[in-house]
PDB file of N, CA and C in Angstrom:
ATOM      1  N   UNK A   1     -21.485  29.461  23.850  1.00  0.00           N
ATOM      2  CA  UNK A   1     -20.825  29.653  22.578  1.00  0.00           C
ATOM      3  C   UNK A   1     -21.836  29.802  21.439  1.00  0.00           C
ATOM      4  N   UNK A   2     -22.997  28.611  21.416  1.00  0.00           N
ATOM      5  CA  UNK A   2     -23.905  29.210  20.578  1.00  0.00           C
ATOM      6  C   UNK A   2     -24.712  30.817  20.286  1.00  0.00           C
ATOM      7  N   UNK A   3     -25.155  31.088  21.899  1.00  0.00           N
ATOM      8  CA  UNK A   3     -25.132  32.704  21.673  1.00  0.00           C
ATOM      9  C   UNK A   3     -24.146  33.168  20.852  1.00  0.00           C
ATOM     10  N   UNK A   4     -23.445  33.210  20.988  1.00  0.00           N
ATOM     11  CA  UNK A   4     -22.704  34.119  20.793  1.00  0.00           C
ATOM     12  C   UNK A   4     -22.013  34.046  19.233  1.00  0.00           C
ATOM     13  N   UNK A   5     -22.191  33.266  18.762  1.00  0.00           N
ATOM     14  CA  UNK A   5     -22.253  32.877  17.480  1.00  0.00           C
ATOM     15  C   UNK A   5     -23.877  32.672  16.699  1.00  0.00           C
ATOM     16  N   UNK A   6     -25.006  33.062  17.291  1.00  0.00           N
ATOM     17  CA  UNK A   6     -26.213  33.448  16.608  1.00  0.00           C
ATOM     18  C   UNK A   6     -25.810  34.764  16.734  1.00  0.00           C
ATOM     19  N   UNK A   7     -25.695  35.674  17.815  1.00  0.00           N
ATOM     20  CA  UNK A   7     -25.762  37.651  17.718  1.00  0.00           C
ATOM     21  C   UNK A   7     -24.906  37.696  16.724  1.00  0.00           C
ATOM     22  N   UNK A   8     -23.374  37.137  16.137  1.00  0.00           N
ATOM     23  CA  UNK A   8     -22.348  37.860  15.126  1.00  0.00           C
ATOM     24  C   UNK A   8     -22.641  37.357  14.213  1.00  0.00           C
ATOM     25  N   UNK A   9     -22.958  35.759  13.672  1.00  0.00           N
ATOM     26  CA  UNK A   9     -23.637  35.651  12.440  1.00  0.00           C
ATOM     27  C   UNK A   9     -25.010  34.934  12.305  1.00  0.00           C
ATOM     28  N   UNK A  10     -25.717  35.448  13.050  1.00  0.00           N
ATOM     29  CA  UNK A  10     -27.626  34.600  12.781  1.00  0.00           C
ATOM     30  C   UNK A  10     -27.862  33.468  13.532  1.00  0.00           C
ATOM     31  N   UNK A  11     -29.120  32.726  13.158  1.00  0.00           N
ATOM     32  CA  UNK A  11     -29.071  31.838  13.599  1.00  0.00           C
ATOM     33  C   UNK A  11     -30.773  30.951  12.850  1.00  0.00           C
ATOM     34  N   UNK A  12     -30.360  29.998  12.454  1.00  0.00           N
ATOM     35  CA  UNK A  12     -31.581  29.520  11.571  1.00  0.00           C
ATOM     36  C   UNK A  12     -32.987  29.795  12.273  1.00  0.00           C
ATOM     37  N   UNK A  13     -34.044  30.465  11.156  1.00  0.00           N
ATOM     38  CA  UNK A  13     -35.081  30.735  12.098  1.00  0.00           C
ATOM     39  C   UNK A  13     -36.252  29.733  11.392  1.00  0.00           C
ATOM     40  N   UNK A  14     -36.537  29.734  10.306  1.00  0.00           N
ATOM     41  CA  UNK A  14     -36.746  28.462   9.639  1.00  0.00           C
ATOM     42  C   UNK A  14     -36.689  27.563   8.307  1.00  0.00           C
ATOM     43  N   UNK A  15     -36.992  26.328   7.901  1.00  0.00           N
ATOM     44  CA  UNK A  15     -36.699  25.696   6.987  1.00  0.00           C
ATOM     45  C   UNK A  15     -38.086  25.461   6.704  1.00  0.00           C
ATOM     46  N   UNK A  16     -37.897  25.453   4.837  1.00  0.00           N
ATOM     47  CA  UNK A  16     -38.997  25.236   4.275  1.00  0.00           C
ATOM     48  C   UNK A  16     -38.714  23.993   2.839  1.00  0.00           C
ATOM     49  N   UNK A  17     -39.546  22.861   3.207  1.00  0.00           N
ATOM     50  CA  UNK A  17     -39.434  21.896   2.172  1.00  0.00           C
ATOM     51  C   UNK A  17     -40.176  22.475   0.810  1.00  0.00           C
ATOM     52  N   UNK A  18     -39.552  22.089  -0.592  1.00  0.00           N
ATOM     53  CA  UNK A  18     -40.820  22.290  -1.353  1.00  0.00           C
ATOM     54  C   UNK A  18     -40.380  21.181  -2.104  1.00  0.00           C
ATOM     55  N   UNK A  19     -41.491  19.910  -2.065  1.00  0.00           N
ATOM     56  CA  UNK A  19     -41.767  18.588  -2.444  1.00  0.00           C
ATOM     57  C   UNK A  19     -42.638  18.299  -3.336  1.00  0.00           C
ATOM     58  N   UNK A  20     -42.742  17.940  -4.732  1.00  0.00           N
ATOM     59  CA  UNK A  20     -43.646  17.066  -5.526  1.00  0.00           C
ATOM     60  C   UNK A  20     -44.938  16.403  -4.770  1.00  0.00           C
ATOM     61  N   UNK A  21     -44.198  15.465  -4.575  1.00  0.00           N
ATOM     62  CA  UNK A  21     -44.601  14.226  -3.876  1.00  0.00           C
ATOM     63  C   UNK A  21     -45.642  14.250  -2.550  1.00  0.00           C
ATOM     64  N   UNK A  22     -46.589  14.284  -2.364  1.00  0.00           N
ATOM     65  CA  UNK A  22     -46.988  14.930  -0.823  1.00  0.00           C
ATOM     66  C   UNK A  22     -46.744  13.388   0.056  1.00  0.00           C
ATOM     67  N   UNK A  23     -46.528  11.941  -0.338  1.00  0.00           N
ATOM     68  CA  UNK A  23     -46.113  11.263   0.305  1.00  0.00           C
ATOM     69  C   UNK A  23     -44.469  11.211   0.970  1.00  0.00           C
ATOM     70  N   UNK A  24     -44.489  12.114   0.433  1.00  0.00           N
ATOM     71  CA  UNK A  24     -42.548  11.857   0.683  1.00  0.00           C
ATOM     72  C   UNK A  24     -42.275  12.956   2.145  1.00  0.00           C
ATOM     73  N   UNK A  25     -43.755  13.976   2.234  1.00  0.00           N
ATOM     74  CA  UNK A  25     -43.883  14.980   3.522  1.00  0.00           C
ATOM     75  C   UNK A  25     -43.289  14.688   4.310  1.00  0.00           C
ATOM     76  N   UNK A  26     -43.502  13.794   4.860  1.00  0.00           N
ATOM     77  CA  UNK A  26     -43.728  13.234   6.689  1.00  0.00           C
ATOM     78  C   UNK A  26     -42.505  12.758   6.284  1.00  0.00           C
ATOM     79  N   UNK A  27     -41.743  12.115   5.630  1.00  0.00           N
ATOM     80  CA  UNK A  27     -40.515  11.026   5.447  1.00  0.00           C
ATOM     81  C   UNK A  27     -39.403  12.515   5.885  1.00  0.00           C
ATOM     82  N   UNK A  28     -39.671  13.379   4.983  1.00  0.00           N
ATOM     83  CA  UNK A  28     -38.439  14.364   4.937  1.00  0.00           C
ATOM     84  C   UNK A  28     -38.479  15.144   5.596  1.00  0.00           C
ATOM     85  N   UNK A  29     -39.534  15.253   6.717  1.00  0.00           N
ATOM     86  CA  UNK A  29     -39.881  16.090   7.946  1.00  0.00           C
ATOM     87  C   UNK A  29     -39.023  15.232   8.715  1.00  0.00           C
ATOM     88  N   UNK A  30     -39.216  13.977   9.068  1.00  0.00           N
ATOM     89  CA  UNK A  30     -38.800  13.307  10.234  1.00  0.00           C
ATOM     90  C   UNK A  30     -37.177  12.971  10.151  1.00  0.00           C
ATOM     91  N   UNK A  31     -36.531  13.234   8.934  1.00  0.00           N
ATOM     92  CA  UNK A  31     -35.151  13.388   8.492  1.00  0.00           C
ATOM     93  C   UNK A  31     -34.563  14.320   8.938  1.00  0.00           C
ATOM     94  N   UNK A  32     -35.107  15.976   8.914  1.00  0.00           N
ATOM     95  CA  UNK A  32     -34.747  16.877   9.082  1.00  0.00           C
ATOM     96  C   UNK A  32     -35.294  17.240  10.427  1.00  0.00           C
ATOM     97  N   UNK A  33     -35.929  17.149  11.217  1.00  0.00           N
ATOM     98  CA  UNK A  33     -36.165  17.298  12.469  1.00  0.00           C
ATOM     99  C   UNK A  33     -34.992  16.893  13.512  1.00  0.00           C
ATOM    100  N   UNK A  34     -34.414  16.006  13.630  1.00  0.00           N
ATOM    101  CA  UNK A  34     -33.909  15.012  14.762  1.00  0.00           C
ATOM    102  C   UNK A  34     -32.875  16.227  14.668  1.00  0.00           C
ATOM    103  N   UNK A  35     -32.048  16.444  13.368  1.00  0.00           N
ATOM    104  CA  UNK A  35     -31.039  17.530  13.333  1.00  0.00           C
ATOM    105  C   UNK A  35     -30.793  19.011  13.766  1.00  0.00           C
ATOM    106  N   UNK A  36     -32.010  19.480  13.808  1.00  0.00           N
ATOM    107  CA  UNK A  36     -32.427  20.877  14.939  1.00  0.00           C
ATOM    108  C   UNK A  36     -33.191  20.800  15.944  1.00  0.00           C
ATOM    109  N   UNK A  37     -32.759  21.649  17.142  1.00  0.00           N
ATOM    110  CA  UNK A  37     -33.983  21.387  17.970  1.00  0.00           C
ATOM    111  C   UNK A  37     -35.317  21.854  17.641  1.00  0.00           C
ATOM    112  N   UNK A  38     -36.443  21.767  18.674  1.00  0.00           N
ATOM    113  CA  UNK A  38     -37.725  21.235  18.285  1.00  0.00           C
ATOM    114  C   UNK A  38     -38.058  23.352  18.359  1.00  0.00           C
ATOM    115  N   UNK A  39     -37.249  23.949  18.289  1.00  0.00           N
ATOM    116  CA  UNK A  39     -37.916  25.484  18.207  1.00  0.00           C
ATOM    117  C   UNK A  39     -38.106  26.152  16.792  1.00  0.00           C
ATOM    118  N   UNK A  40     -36.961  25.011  16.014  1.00  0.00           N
ATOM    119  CA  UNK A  40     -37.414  25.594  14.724  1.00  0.00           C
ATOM    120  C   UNK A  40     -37.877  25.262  13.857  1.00  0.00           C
ATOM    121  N   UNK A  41     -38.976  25.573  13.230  1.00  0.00           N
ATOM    122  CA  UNK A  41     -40.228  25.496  12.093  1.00  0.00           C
ATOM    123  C   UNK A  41     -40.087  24.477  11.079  1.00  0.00           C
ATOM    124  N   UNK A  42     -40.513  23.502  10.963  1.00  0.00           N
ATOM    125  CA  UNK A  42     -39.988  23.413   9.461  1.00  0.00           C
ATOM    126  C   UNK A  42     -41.383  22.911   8.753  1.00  0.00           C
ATOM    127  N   UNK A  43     -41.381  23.420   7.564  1.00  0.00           N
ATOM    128  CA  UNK A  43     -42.807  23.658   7.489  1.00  0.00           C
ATOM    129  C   UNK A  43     -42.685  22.972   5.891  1.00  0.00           C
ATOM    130  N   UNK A  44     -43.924  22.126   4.940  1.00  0.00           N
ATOM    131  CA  UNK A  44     -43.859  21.546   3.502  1.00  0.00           C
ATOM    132  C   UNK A  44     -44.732  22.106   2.822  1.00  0.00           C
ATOM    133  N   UNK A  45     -44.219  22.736   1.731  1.00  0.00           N
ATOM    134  CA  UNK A  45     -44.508  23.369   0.704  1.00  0.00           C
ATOM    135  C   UNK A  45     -44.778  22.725  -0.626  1.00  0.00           C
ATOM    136  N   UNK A  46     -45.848  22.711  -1.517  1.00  0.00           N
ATOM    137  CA  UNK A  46     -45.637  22.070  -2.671  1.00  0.00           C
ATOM    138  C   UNK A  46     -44.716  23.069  -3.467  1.00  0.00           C
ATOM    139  N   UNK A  47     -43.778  21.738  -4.479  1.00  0.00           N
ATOM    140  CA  UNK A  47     -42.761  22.475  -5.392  1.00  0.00           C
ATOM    141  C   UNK A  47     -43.892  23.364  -6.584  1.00  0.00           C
ATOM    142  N   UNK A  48     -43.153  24.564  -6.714  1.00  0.00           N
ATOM    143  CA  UNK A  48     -44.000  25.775  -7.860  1.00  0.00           C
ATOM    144  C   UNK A  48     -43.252  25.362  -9.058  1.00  0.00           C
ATOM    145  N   UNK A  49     -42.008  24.921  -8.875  1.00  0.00           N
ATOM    146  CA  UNK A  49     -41.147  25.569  -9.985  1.00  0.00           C
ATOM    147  C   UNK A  49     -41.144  24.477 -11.053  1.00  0.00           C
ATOM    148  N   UNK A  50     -40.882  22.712 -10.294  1.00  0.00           N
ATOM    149  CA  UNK A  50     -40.697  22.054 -11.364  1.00  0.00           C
ATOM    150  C   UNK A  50     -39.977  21.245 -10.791  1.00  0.00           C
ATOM    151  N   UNK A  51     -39.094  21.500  -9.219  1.00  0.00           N
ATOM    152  CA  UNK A  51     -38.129  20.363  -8.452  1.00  0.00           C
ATOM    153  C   UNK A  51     -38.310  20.710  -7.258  1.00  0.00           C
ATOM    154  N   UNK A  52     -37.306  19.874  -6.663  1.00  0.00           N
ATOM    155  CA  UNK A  52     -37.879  19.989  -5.401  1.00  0.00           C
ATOM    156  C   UNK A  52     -36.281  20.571  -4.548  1.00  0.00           C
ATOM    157  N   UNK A  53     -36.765  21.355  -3.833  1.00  0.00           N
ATOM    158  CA  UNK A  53     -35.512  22.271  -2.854  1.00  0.00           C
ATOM    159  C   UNK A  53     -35.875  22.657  -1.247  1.00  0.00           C
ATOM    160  N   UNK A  54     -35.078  22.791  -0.625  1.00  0.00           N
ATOM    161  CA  UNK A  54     -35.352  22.884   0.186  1.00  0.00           C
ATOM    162  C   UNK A  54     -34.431  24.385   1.133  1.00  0.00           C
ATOM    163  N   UNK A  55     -35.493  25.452   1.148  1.00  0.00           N
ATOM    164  CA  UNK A  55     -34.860  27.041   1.813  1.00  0.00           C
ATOM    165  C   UNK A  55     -34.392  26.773   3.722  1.00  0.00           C
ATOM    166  N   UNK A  56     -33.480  27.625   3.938  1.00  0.00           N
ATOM    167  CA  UNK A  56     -33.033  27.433   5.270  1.00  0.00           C
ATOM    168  C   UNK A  56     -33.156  28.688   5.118  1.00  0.00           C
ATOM    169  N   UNK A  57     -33.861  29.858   6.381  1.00  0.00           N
ATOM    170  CA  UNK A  57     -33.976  31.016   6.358  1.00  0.00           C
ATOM    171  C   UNK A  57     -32.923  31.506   7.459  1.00  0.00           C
ATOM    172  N   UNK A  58     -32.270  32.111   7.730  1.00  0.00           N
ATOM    173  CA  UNK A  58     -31.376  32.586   8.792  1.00  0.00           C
ATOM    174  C   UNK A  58     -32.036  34.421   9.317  1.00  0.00           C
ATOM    175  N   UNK A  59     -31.322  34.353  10.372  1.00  0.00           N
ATOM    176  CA  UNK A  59     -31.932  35.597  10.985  1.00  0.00           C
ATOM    177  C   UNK A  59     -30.551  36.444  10.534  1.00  0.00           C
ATOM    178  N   UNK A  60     -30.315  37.497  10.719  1.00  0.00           N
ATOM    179  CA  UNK A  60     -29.574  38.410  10.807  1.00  0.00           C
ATOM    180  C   UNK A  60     -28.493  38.550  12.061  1.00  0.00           C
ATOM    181  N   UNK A  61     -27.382  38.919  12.242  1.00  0.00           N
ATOM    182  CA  UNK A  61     -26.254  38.815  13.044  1.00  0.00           C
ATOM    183  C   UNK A  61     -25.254  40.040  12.612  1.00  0.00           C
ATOM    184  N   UNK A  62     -24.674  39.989  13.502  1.00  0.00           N
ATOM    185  CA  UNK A  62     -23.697  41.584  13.491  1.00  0.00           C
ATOM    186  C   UNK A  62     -22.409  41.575  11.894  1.00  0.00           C
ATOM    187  N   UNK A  63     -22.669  40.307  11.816  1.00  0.00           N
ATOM    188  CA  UNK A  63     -21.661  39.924  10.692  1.00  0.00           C
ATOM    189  C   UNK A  63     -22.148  39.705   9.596  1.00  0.00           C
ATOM    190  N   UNK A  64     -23.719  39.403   9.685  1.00  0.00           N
ATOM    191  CA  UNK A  64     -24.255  38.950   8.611  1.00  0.00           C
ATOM    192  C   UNK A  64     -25.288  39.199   8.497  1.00  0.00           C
ATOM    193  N   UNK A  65     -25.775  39.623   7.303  1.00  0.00           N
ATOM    194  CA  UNK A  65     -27.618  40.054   6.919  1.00  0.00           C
ATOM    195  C   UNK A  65     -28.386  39.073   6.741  1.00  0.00           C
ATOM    196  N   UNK A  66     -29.802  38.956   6.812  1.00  0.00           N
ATOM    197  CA  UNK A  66     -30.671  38.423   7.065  1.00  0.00           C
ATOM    198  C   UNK A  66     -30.322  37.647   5.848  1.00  0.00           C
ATOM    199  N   UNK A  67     -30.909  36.269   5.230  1.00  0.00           N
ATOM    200  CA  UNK A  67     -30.796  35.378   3.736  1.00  0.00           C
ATOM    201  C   UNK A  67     -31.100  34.537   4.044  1.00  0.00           C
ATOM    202  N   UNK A  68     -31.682  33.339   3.059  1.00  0.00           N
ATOM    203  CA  UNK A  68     -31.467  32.488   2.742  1.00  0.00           C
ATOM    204  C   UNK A  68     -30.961  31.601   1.814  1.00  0.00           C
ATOM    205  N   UNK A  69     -30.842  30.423   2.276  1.00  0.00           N
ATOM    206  CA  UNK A  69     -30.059  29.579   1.383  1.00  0.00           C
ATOM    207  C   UNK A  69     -30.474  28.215   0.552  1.00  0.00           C
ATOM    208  N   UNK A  70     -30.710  27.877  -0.339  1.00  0.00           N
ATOM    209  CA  UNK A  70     -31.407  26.885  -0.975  1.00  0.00           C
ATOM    210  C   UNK A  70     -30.196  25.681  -1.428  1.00  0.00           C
ATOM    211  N   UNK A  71     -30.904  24.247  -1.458  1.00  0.00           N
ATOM    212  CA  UNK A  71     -30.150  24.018  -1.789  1.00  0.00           C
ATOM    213  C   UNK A  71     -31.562  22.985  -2.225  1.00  0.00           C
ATOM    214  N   UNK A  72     -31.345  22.231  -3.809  1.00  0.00           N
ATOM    215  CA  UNK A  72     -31.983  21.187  -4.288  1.00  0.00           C
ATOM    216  C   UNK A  72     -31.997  19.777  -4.419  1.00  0.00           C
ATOM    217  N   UNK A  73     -32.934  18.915  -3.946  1.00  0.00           N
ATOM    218  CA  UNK A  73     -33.293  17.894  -3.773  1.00  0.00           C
ATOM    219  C   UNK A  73     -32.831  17.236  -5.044  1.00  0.00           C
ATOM    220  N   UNK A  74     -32.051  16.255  -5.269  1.00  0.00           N
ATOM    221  CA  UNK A  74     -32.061  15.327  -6.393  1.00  0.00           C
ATOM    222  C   UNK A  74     -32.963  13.937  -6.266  1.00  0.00           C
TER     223      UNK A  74
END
């Protein structure tokens, strides 16, 4: 069922932290790990902008175009 629901709409290819803090790395790696398996990336970025967010990149699917999606850390 998962096939087959990555080919029609994607399927996460990777996540990218972007954190202040470089102590808080490893904390919000090991949060977000347990929740996907171990094939996909997730990689820490220092924040550019001013906060901290975190991108989920998706692949492309018959239903859906390639994107990502952000969502911010409070």
């Amino acid at each position: 069922m998962n096939r087959m629901k990555g080919f029609l709409f994607g399927t996460v290819e990777k996540i990218v932290l972007h954190c202040a803090a470089t102590r808080v790395e490893a904390t919000m790696r090991d949060h977000i790990m347990p929740e996907f398996n171990s094939s996909i990336p997730v990689s820490v970025q220092p924040a550019l902008l001013g906060m901290e967010y975190v991108q989920v990149h998706y692949s492309a699917g018959l239903f859906r175009s390639a994107h990502a999606d952000v969502m911010v850390l409070c």
